[in-house]
N, C-alpha and C. Protein backbone atom coordinates (compact mmCIF):
# COMPACT_ATOMS: atom_id res chain seq x y z
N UNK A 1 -157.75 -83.53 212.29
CA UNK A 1 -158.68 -83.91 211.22
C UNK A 1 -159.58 -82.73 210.86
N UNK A 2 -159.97 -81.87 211.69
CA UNK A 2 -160.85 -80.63 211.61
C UNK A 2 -160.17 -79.95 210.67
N UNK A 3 -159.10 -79.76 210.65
CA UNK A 3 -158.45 -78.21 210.26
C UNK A 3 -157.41 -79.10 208.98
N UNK A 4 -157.60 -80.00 208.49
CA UNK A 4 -157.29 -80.24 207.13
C UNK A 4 -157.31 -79.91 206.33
N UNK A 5 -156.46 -79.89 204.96
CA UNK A 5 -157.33 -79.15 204.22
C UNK A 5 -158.30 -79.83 203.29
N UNK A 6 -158.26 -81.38 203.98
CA UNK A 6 -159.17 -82.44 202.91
C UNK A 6 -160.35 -82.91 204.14
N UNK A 7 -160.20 -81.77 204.79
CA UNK A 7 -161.77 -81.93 205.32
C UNK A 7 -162.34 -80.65 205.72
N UNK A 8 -161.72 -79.57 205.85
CA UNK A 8 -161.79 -78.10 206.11
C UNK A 8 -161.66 -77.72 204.95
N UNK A 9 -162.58 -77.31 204.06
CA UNK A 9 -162.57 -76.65 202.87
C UNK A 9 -162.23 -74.89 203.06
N UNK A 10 -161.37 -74.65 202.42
CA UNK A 10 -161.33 -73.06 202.64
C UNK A 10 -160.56 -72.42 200.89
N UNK A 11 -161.16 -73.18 200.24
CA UNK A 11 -160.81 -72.51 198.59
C UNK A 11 -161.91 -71.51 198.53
N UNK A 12 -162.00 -71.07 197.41
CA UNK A 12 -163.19 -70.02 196.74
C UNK A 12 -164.18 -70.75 196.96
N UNK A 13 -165.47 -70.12 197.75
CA UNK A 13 -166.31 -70.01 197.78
C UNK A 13 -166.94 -71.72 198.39
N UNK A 14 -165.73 -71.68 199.06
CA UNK A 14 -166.09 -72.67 200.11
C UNK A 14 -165.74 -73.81 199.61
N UNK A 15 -165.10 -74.49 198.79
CA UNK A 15 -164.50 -75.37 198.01
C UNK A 15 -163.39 -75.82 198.40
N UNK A 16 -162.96 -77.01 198.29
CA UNK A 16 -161.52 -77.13 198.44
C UNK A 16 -160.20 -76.59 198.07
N UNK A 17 -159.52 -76.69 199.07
CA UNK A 17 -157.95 -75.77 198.28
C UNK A 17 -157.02 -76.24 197.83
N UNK A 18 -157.38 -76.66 196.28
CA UNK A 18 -156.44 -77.63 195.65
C UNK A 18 -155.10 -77.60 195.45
N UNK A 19 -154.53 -76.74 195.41
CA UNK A 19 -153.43 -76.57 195.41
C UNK A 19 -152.90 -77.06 197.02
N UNK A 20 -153.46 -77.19 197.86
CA UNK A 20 -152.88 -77.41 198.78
C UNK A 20 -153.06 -78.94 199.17
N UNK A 21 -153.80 -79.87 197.97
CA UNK A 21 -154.24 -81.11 198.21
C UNK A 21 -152.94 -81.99 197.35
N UNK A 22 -152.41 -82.90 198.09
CA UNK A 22 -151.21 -83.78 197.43
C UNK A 22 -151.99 -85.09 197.44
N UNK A 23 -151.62 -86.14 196.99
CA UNK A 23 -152.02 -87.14 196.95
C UNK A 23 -151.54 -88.05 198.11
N UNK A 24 -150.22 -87.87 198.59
CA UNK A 24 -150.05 -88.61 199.65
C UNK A 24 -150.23 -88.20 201.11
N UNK A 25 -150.88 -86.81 201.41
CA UNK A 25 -151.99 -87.03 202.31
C UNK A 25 -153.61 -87.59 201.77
N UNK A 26 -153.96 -88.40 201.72
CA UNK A 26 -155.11 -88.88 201.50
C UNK A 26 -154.99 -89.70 202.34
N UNK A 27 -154.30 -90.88 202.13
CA UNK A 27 -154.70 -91.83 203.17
C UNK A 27 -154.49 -91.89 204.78
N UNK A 28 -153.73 -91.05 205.10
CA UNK A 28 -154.08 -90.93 206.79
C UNK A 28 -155.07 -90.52 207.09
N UNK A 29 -155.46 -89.65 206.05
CA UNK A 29 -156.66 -88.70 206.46
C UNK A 29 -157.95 -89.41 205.97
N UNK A 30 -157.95 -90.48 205.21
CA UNK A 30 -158.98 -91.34 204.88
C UNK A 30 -159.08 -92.02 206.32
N UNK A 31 -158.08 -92.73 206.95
CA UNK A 31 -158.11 -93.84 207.83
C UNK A 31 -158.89 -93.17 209.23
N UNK A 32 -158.38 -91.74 209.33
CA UNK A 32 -158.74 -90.88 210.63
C UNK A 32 -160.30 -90.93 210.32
N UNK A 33 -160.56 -90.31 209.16
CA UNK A 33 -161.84 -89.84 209.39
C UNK A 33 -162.70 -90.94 209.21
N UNK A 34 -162.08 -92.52 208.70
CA UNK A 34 -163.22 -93.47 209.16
C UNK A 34 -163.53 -93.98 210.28
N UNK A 35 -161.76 -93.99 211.08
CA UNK A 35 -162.17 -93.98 212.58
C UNK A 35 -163.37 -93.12 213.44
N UNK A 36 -162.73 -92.36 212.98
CA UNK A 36 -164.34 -90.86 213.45
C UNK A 36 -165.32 -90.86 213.23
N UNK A 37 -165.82 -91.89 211.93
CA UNK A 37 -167.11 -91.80 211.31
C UNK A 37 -167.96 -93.14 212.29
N UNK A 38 -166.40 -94.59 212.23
CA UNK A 38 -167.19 -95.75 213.06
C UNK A 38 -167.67 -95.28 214.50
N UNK A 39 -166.60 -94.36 215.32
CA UNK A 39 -167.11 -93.63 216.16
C UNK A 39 -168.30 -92.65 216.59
N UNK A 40 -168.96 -92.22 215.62
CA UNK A 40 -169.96 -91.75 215.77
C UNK A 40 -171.30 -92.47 215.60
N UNK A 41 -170.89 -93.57 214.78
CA UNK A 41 -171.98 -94.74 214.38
C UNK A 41 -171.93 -94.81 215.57
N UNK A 42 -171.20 -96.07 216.49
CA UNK A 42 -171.22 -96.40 217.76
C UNK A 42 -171.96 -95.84 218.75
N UNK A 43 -171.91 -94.20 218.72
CA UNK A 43 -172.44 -93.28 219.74
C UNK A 43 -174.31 -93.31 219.21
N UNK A 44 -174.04 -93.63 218.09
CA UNK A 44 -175.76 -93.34 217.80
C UNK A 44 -175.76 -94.94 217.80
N UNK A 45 -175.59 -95.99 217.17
CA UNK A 45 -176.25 -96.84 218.08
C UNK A 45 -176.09 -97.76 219.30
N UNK A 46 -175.46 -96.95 219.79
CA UNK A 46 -175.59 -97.27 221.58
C UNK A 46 -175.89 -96.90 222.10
N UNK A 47 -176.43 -95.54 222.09
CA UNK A 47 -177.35 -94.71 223.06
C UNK A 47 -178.11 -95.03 223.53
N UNK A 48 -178.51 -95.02 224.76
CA UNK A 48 -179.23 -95.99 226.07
C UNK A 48 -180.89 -95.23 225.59
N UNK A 49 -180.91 -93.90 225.39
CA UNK A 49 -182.40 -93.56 225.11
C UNK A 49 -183.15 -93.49 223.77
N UNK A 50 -183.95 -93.96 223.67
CA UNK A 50 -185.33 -94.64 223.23
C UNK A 50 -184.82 -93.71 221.64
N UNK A 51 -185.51 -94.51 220.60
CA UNK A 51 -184.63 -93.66 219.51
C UNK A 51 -186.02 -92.17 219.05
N UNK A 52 -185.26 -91.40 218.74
CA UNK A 52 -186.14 -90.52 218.42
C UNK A 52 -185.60 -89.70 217.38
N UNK A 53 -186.03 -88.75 216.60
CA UNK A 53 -185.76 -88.08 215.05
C UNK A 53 -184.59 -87.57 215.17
N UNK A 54 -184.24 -87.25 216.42
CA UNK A 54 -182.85 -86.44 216.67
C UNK A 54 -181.92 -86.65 217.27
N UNK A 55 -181.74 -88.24 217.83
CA UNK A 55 -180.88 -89.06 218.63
C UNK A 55 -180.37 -89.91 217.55
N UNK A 56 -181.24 -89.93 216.13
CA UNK A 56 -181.08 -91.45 215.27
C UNK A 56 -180.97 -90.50 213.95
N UNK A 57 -182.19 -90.65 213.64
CA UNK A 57 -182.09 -90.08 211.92
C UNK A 57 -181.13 -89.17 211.63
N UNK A 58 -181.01 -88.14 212.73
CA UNK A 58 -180.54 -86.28 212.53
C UNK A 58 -178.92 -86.91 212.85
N UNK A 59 -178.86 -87.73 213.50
CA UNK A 59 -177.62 -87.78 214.11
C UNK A 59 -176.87 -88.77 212.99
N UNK A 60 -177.82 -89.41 212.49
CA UNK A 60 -176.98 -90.74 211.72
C UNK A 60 -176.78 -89.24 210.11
N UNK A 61 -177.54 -88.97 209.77
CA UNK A 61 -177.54 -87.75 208.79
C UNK A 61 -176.10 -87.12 209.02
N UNK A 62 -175.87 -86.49 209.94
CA UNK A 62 -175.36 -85.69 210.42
C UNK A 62 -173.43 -86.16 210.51
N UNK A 63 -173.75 -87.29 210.78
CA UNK A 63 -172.56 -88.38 211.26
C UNK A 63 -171.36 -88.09 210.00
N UNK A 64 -170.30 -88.49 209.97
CA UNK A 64 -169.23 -88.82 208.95
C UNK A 64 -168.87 -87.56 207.97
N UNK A 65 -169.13 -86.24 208.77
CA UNK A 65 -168.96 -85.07 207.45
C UNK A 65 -167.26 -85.18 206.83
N UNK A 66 -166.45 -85.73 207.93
CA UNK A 66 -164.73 -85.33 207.13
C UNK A 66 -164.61 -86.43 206.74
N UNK A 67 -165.40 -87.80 206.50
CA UNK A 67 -165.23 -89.04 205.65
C UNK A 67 -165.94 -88.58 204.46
N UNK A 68 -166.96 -87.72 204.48
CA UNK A 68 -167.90 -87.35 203.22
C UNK A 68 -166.84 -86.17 202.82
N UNK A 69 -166.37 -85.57 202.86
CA UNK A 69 -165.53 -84.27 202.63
C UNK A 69 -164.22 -84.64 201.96
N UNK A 70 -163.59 -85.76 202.73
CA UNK A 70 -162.19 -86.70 202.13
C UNK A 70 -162.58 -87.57 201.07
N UNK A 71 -163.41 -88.16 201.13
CA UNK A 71 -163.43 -89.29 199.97
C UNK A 71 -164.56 -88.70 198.56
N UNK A 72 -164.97 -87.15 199.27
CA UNK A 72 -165.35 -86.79 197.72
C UNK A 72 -164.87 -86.11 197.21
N UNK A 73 -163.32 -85.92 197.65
CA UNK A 73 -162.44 -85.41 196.86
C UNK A 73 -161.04 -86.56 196.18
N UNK A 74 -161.25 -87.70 196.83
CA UNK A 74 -160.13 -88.38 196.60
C UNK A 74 -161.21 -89.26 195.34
N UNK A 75 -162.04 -89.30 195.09
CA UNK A 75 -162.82 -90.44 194.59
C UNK A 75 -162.99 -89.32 193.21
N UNK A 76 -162.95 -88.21 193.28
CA UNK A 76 -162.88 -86.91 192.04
C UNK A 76 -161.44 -87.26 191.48
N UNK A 77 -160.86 -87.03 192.22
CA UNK A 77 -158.88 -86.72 191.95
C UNK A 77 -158.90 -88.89 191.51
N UNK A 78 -159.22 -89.40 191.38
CA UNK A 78 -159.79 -90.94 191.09
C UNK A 78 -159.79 -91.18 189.79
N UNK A 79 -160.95 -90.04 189.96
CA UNK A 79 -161.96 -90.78 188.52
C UNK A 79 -161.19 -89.50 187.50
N UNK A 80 -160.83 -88.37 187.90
CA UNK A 80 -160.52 -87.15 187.01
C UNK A 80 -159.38 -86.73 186.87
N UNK A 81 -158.54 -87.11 187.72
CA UNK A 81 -157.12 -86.43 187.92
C UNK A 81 -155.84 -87.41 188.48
N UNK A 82 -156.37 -88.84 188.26
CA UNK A 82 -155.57 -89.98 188.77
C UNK A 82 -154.14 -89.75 188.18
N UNK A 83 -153.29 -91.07 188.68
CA UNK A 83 -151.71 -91.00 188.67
C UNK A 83 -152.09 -92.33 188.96
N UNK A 84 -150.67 -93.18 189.08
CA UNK A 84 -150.16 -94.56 189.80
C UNK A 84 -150.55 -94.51 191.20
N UNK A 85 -150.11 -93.44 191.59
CA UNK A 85 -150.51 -93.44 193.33
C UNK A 85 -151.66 -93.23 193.58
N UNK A 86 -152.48 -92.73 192.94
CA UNK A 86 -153.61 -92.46 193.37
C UNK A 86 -154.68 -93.74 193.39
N UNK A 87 -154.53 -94.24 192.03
CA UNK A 87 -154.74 -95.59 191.53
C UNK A 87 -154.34 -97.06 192.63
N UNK A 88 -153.05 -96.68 193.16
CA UNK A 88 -152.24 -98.02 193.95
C UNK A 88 -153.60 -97.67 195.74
N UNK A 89 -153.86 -96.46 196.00
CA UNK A 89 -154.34 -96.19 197.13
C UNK A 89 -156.00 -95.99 196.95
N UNK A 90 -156.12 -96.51 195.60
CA UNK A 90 -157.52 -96.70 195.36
C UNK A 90 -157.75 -98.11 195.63
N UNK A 91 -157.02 -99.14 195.03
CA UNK A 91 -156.99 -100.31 195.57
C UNK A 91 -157.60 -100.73 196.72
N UNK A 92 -156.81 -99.84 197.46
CA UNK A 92 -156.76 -99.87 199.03
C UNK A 92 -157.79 -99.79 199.72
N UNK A 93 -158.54 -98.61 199.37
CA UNK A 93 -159.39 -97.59 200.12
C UNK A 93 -160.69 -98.39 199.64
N UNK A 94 -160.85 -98.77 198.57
CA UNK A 94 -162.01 -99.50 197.96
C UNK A 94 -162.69 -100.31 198.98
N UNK A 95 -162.18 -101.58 199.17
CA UNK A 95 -162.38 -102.75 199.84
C UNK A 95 -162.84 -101.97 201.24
N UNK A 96 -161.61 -101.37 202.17
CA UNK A 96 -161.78 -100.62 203.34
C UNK A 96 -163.06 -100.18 203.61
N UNK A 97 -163.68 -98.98 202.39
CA UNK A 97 -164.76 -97.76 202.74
C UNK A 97 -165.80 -99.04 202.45
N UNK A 98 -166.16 -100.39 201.52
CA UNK A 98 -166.65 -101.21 201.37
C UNK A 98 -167.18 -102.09 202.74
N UNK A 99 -165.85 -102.49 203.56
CA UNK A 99 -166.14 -103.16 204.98
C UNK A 99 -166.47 -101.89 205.74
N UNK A 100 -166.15 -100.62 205.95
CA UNK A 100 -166.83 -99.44 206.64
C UNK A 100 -168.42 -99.68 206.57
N UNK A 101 -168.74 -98.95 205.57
CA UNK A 101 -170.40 -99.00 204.99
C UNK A 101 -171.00 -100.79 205.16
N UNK A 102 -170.69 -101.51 205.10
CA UNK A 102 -171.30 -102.61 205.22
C UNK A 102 -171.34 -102.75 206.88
N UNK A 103 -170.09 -102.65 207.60
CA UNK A 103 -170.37 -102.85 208.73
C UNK A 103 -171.33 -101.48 209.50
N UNK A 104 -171.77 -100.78 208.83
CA UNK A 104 -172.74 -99.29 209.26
C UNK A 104 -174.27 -100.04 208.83
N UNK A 105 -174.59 -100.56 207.85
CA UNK A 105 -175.63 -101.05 207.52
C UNK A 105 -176.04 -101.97 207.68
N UNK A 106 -175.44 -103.16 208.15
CA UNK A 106 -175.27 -104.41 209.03
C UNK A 106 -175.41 -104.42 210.77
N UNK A 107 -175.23 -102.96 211.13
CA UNK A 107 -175.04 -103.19 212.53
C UNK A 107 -176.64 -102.83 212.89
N UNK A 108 -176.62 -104.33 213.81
CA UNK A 108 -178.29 -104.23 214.13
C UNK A 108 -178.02 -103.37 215.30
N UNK A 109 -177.94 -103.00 216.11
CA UNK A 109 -178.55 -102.14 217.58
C UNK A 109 -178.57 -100.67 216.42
N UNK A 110 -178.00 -100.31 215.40
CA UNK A 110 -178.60 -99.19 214.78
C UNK A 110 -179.93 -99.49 214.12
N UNK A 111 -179.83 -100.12 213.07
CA UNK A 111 -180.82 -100.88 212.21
C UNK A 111 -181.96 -100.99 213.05
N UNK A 112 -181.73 -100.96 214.77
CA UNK A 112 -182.98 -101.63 215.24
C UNK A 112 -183.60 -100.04 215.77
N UNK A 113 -182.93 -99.34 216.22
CA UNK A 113 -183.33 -97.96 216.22
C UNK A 113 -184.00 -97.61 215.02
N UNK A 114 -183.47 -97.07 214.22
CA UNK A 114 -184.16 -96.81 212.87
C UNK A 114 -185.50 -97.74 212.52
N UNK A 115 -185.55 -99.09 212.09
CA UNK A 115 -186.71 -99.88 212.57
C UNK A 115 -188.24 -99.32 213.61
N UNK A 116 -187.46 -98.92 214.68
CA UNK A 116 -188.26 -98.30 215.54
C UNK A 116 -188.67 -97.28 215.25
N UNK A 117 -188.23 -96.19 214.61
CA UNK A 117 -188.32 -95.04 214.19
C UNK A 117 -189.84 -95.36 212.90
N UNK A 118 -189.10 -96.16 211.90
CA UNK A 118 -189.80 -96.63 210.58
C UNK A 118 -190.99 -96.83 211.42
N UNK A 119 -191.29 -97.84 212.26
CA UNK A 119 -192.71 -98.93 212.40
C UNK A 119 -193.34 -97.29 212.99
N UNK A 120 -193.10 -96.34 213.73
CA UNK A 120 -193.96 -95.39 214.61
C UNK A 120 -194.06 -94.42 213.49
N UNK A 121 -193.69 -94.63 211.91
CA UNK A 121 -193.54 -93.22 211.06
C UNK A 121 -194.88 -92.62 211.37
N UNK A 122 -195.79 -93.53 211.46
CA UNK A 122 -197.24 -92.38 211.37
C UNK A 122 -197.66 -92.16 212.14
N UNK A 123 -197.47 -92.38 213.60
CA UNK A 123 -197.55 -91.45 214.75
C UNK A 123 -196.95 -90.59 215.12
N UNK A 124 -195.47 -90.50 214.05
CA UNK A 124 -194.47 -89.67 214.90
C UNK A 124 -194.55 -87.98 214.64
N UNK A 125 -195.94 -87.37 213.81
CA UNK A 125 -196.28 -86.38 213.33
C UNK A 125 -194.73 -85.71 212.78
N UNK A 126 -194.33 -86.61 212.10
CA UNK A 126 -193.10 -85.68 210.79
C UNK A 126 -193.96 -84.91 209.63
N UNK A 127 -193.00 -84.27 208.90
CA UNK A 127 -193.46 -83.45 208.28
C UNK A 127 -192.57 -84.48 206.77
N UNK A 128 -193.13 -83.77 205.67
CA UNK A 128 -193.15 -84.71 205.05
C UNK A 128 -191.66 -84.72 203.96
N UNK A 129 -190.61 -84.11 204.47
CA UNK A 129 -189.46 -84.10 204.54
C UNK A 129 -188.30 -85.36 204.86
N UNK A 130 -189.15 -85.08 206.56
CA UNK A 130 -188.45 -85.95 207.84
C UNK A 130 -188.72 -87.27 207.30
N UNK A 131 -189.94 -87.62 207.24
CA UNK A 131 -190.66 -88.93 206.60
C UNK A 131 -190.21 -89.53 205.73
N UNK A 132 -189.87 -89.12 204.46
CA UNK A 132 -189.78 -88.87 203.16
C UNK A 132 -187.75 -89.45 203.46
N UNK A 133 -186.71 -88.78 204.37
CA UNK A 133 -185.56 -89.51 204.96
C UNK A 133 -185.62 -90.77 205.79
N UNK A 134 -186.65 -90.76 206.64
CA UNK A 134 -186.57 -91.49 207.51
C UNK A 134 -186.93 -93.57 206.77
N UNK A 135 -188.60 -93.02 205.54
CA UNK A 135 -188.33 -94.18 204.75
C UNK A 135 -187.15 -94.57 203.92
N UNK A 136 -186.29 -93.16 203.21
CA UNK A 136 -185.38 -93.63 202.29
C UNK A 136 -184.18 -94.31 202.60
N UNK A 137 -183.70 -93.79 204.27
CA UNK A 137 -182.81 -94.33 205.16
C UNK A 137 -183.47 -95.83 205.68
N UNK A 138 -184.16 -96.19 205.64
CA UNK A 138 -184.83 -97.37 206.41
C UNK A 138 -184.79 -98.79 205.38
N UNK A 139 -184.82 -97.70 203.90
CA UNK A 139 -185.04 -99.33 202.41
C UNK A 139 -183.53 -99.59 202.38
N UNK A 140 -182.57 -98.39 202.59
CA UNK A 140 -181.09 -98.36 202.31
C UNK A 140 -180.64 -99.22 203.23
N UNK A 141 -180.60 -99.74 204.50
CA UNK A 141 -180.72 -100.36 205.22
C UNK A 141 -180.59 -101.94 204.97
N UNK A 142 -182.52 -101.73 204.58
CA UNK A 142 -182.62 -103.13 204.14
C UNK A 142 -182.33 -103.51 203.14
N UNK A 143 -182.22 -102.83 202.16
CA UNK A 143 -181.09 -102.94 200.65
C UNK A 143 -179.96 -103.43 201.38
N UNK A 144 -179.26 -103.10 202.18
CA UNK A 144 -177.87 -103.67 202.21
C UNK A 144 -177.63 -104.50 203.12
N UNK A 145 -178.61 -105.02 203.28
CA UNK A 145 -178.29 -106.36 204.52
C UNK A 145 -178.75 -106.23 206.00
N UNK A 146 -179.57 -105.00 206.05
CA UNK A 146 -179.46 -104.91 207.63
C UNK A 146 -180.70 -106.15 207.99
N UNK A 147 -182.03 -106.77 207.36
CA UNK A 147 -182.51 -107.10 208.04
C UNK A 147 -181.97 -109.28 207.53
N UNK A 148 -181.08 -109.35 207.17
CA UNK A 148 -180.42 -110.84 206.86
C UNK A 148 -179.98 -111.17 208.19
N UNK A 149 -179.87 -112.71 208.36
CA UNK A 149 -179.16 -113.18 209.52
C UNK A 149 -177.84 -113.03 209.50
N UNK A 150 -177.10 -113.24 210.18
CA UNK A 150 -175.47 -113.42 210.46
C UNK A 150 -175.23 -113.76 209.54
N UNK A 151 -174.60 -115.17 208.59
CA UNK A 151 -174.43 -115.75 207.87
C UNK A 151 -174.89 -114.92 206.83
N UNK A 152 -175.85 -114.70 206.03
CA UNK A 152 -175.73 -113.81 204.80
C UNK A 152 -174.99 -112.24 205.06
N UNK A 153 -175.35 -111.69 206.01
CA UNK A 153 -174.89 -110.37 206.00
C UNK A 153 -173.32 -111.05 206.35
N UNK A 154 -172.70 -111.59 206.38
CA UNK A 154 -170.88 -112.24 206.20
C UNK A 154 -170.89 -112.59 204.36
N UNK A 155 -171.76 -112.72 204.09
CA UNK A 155 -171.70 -113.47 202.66
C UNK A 155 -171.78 -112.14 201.78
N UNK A 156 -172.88 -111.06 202.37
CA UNK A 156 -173.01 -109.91 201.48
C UNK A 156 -172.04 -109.02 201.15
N UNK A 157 -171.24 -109.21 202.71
CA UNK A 157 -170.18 -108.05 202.76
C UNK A 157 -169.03 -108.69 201.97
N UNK A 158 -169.03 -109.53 201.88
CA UNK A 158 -167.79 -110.02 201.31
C UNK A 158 -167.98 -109.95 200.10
N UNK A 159 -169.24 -109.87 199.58
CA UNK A 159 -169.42 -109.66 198.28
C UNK A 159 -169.33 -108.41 197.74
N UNK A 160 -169.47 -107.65 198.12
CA UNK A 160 -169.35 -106.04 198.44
C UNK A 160 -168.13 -105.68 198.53
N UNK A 161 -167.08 -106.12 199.17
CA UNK A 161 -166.16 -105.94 199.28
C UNK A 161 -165.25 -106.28 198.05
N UNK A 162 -165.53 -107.67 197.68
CA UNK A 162 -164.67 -107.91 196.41
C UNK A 162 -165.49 -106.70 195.00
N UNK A 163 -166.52 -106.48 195.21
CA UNK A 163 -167.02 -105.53 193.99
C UNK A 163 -166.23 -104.23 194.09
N UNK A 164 -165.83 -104.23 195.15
CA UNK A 164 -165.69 -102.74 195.35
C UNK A 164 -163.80 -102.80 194.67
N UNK A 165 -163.19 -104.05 195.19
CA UNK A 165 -161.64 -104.33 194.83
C UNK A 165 -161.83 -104.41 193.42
N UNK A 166 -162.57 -105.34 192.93
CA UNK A 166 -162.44 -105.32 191.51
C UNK A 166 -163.09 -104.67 190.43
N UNK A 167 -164.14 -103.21 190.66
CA UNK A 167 -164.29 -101.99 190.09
C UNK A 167 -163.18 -101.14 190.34
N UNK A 168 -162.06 -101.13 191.55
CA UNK A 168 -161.09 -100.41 191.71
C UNK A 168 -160.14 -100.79 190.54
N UNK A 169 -159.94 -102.07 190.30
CA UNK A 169 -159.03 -102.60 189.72
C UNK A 169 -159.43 -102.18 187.97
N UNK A 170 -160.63 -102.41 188.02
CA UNK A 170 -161.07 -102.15 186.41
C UNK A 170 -161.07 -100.77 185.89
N UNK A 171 -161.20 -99.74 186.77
CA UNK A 171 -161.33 -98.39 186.60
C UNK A 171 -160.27 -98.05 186.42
């Protein structure tokens, strides 16, 4: 997954190397790097110690670069450079990156870190950067369901999910 070329950029000037991008590697390399991405969620919110700017925020920041690297090139080649196949594996990927992100913003033992982070913002002497992420990451959150019970956050995602199938479908 490192040394891809739909996650290892090595075109001009640090860009992707299109010519070396086909359409039917996308989706293994979509599926890998969401495995990798739920995997790193996991590691940040399960971590046994106490959450702090650089166990949570820096790390959740930091998290999913070859899911951010793959799907902002397949979601370009989408919207700009589509085909049938690209289109048939948009379908696909829609709904998928839809239950991904919902289940990232839904999962309370993260949500509850971050929370923790939010309620101490003004003791935690950030600078007004850190702050400035730490609220915008915290509304995004609760924008998407993290602080609903069970039952709605099942109702949201599913709603989310069909938006996401049927903007695929309309696009």
């Amino acid at each position: 997954l490192a040394s891809h070329p739909l996650t290892r950029w090595t075109g001009p000037i640090g860009l992707p190397d299109f010519p070396k991008i086909d359409d039917d590697g996308f989706e293994p390399v979509l599926d890998a790097a969401l495995v990798a991405h739920a995997r790193e969620i996991e590691a940040i919110a399960g971590n046994r110690d106490a959450p702090t700017i650089a166990n949570t925020l820096a790390a959740l920041e930091q998290a999913g670069d070859a899911l951010s690297r793959v799907s902002s090139i397949f979601w370009m080649r989408a919207g700009a450079h589509t085909n049938d196949a690209v289109r048939a594996l948009e379908r696909k990927v829609a709904p998928k990156m839809s239950r991904h992100f919902s289940a990232i913003y839904m999962n309370a033992a993260l949500f509850a870190r971050i929370d923790a982070l939010y309620a101490r913002r003004e003791v935690l002497d950030l600078d007004a950067e850190t702050k400035r992420v730490l609220e915008k990451t915290w509304k995004r959150f609760v924008k998407a369901g993290a602080s609903l019970g069970e039952a709605d956050k099942a109702r949201l995602a599913a709603i989310n999910e069909e938006l996401a199938l049927l903007g695929a479908r309309f696009g």
